[in-house]
Protein backbone atom coordinates (compact mmCIF):
# COMPACT_ATOMS: atom_id res chain seq x y z
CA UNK A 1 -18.27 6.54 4.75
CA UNK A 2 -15.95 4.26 2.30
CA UNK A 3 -12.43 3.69 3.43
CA UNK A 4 -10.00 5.29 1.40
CA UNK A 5 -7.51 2.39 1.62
CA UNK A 6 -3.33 2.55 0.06
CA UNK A 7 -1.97 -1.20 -0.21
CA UNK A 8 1.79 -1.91 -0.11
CA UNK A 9 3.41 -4.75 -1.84
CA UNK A 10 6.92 -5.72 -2.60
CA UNK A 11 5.92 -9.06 -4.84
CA UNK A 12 3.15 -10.68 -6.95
CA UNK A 13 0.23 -9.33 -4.86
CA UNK A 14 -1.74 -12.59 -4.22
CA UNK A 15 -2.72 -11.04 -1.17
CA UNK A 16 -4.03 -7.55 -2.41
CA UNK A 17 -5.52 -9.14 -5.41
CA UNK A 18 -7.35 -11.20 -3.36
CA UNK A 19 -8.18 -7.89 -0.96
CA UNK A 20 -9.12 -6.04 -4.34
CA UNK A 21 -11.73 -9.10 -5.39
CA UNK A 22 -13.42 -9.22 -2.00
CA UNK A 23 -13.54 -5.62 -1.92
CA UNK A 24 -15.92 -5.67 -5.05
CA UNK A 25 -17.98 -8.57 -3.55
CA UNK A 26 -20.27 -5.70 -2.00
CA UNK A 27 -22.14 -8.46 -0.10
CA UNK A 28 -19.31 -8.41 2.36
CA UNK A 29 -20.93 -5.51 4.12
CA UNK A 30 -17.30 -4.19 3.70
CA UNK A 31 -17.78 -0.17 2.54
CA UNK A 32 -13.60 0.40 1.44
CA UNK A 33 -11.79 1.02 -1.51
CA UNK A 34 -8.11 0.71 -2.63
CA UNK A 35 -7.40 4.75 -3.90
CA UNK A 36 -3.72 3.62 -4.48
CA UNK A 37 -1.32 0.53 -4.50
CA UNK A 38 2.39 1.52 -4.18
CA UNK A 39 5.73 -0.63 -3.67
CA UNK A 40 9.20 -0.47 -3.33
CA UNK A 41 9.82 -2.23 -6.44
CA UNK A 42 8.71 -2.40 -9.93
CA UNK A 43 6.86 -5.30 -8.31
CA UNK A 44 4.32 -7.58 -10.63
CA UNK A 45 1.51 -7.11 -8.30
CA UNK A 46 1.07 -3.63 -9.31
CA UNK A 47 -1.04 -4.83 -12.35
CA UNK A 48 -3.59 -5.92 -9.80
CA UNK A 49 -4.61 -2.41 -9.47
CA UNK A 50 -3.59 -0.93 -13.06
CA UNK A 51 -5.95 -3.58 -14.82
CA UNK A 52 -8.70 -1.88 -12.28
CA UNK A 53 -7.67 2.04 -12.88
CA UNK A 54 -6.08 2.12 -9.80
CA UNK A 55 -3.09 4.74 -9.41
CA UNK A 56 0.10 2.89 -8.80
CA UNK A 57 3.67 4.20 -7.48
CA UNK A 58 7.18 2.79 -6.77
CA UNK A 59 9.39 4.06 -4.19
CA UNK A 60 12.34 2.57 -4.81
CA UNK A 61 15.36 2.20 -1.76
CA UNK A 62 18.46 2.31 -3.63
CA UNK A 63 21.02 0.71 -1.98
CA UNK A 64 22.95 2.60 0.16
CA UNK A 65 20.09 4.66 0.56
CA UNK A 66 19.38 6.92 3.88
CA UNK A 67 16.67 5.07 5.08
CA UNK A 68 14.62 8.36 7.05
CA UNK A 69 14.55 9.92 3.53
CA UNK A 70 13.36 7.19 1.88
CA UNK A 71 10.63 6.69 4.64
CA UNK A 72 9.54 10.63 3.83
CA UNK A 73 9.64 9.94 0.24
CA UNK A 74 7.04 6.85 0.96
CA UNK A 75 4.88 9.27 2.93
CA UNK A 76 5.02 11.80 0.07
CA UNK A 77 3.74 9.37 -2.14
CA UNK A 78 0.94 8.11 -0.35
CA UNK A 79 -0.27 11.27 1.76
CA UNK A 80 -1.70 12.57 -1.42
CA UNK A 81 -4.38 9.68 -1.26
CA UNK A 82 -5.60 11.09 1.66
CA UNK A 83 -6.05 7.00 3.32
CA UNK A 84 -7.77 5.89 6.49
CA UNK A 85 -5.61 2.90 6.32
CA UNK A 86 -2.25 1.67 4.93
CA UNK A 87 -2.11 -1.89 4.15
CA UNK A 88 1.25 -3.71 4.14
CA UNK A 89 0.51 -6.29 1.83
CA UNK A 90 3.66 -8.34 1.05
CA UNK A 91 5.43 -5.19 1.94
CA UNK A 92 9.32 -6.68 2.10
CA UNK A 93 10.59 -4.06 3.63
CA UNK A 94 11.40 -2.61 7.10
CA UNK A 95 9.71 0.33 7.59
CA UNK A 96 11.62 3.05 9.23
CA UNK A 97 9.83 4.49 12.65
CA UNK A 98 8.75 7.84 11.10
CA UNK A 99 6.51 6.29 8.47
CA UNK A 100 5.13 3.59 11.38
CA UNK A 101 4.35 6.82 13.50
CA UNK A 102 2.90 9.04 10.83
CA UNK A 103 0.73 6.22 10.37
CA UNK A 104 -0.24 4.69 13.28
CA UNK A 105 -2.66 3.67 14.47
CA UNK A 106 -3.91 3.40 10.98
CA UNK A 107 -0.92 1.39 9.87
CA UNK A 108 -1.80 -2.63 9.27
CA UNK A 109 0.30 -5.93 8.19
CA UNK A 110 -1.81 -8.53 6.56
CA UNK A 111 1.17 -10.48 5.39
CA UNK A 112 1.04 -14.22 6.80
């Protein structure tokens, strides 16, 4: 079964380009694959995934924003990808607890 994996970036997306490139090394043994990459911001790392054909979304948090809606507006977005994982990756954002819980345990942070 392949991973159905949705990354989360707020910047240039070193870190899920370099997810997306060992992802197609297949000798990894690694059986996943990014189904979307979304962000907060019209962020730069997003082209990691257009240049692939890999659905891309922004969910911006305008300021002054109610964060709870803005958490159910991220889940709307990414629900529809149906992931076994959510991959903050450079996410720059506090999440709010409803969008941890929806997610968890399924919910991981590879930002150094």
């Amino acid at each position: 079964m392949t991973l159905r994996l949705v990354v989360l970036l707020s910047g240039t997306g070193s870190n899920a380009a370099d997810l997306l490139n060992r992802l197609d090394d297949r000798a990894n043994g690694v059986d996943a694959s990014v189904v979307a990459m979304g962000s907060d911001v019209e962020a730069p790392g997003l082209r990691h995934a257009q240049q692939r054909g890999i659905p891309t979304f922004v969910v911006p948090l305008e300021r002054g924003a109610n964060r709870e809606l803005w958490g159910q507006r991220l889940i709307d977005a990414i629900d529809p990808y149906s992931p076994d994982l959510v991959i903050l990756s450079g996410f720059m954002r506090l999440l709010p607890a409803s969008v941890v819980e929806h997610y968890s345990p399924h919910l991981w942070n590879t930002h150094p």
